[in-house]
N, C-alpha and C. Protein backbone atom coordinates (compact mmCIF):
# COMPACT_ATOMS: atom_id res chain seq x y z
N UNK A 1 65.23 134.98 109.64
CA UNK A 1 66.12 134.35 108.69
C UNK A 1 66.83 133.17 109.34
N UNK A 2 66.89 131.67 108.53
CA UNK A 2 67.08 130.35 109.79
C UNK A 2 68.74 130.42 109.24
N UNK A 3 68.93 131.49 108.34
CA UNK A 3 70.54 131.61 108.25
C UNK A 3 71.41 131.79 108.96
N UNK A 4 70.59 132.98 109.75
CA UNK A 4 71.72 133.30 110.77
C UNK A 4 71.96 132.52 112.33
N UNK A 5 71.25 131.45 112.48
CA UNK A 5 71.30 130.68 113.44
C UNK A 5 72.36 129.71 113.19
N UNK A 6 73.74 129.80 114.00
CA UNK A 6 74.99 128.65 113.25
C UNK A 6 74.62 127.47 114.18
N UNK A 7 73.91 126.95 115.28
CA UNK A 7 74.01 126.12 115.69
C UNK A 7 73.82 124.86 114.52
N UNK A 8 72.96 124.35 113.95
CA UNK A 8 73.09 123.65 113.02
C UNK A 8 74.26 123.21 112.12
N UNK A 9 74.73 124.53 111.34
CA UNK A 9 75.51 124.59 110.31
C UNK A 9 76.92 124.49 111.11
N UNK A 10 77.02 124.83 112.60
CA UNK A 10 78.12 125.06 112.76
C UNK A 10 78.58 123.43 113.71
N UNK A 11 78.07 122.69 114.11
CA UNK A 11 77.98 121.11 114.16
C UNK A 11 78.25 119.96 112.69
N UNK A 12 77.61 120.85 111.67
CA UNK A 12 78.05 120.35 110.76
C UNK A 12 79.21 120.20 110.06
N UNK A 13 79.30 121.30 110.11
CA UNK A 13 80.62 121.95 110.29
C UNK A 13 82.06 121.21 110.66
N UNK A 14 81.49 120.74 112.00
CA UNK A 14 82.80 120.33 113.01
C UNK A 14 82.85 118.72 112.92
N UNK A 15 81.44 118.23 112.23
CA UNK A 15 81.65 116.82 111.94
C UNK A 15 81.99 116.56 110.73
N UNK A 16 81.76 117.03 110.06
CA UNK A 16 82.43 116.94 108.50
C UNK A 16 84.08 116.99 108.38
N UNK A 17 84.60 117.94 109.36
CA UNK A 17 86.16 118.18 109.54
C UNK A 17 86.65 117.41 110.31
N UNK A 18 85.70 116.49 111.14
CA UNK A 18 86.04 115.41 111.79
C UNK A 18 86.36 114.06 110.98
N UNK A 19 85.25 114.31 110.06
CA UNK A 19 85.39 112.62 109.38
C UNK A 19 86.24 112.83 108.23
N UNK A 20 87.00 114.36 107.39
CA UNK A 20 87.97 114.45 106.64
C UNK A 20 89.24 114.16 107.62
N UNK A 21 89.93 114.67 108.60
CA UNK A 21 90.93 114.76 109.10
C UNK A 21 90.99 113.20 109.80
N UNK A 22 90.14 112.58 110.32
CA UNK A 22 90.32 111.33 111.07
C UNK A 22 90.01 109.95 109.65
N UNK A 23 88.82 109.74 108.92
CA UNK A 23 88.57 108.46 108.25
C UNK A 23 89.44 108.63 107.29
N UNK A 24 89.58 109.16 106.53
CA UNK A 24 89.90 109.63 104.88
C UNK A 24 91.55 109.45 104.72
N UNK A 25 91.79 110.62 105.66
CA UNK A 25 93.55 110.06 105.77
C UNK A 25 93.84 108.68 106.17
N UNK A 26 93.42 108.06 106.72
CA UNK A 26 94.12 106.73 107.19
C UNK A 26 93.47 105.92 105.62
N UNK A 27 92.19 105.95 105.12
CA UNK A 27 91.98 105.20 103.92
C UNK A 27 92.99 105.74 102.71
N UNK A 28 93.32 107.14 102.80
CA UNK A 28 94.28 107.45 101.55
C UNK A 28 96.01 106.35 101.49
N UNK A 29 96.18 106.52 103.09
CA UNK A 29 97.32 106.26 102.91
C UNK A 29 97.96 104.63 103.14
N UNK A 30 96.13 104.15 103.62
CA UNK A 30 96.40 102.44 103.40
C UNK A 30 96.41 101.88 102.14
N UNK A 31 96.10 102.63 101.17
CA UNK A 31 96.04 102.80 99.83
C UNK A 31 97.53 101.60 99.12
N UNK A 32 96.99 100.51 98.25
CA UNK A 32 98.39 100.46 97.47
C UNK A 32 98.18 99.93 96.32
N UNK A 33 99.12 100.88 95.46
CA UNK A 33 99.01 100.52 94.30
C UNK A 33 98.72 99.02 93.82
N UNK A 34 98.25 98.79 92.43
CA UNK A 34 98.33 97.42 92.13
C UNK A 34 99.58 97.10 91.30
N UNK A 35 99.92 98.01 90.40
CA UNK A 35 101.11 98.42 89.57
C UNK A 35 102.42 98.78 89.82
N UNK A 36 103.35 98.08 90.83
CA UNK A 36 104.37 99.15 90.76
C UNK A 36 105.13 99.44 89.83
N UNK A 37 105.79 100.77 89.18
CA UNK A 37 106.90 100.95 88.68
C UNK A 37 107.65 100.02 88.15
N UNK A 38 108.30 100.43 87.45
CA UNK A 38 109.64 99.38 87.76
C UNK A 38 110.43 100.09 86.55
N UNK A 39 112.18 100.83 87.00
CA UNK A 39 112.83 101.11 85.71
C UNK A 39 112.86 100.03 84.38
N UNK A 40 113.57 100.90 83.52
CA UNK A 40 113.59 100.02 82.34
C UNK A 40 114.64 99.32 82.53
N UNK A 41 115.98 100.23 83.02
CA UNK A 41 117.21 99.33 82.67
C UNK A 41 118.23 99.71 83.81
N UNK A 42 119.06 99.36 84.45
CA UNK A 42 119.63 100.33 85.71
C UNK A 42 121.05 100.43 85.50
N UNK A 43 121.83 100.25 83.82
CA UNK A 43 122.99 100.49 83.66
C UNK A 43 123.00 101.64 83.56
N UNK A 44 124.24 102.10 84.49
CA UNK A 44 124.38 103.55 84.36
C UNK A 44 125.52 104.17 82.98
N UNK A 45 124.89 105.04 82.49
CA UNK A 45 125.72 105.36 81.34
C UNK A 45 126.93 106.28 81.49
N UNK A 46 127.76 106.09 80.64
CA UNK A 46 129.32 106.62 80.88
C UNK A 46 128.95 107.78 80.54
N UNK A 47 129.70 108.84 80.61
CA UNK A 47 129.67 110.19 80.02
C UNK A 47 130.87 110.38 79.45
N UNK A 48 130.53 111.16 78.12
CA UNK A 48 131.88 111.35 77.29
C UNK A 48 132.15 112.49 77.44
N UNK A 49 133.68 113.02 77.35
CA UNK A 49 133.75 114.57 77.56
C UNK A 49 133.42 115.22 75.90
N UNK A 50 133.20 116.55 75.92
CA UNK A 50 132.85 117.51 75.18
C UNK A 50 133.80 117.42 74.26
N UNK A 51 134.49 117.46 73.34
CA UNK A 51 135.50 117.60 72.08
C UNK A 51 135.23 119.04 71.84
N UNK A 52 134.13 119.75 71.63
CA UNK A 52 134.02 121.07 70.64
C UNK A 52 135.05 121.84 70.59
N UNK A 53 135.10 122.12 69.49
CA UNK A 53 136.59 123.46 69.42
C UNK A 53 135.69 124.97 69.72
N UNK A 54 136.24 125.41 70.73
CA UNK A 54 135.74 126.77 70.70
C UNK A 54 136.17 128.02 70.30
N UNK A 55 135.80 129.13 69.68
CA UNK A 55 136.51 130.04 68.88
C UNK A 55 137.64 130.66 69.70
C-alpha cells in the first residue's frame, strides 16, 4: 500500500506550510484597499435627557 509510505506526502506537507506561513501572509497584508471608508458626517450629536414620568 504506497499510502503508508509518508516520505512523499510528508515533504509535501512541510512545503505547502512553508509557502502558506511565509508567501501568502506578506501578499495578504501588502494588500490595499482601493476604496477607503469615509464617515458620513463627524458632528457629534447632543443627547437629551429622558423626561418620562414614571409610575
Amino acid at each position: 500500500m504506497p499510502q503508508l509510505n509518508p516520505a512523499p506526502w510528508f515533504a509535501i506537507l512541510l512545503f505547502s506550510w512553508l509557502i502558506f506561513l511565509t508567501i501568502l501572509p506578506t501578499k495578504v497584508l501588502n494588500h490595499v484597499p482601493t476604496n477607503e471608508p469615509t464617515p458620513f458626517n463627524t458632528e457629534e450629536h447632543k443627547a437629551q435627557p429622558w423626561d418620562w414620568p414614571w409610575q
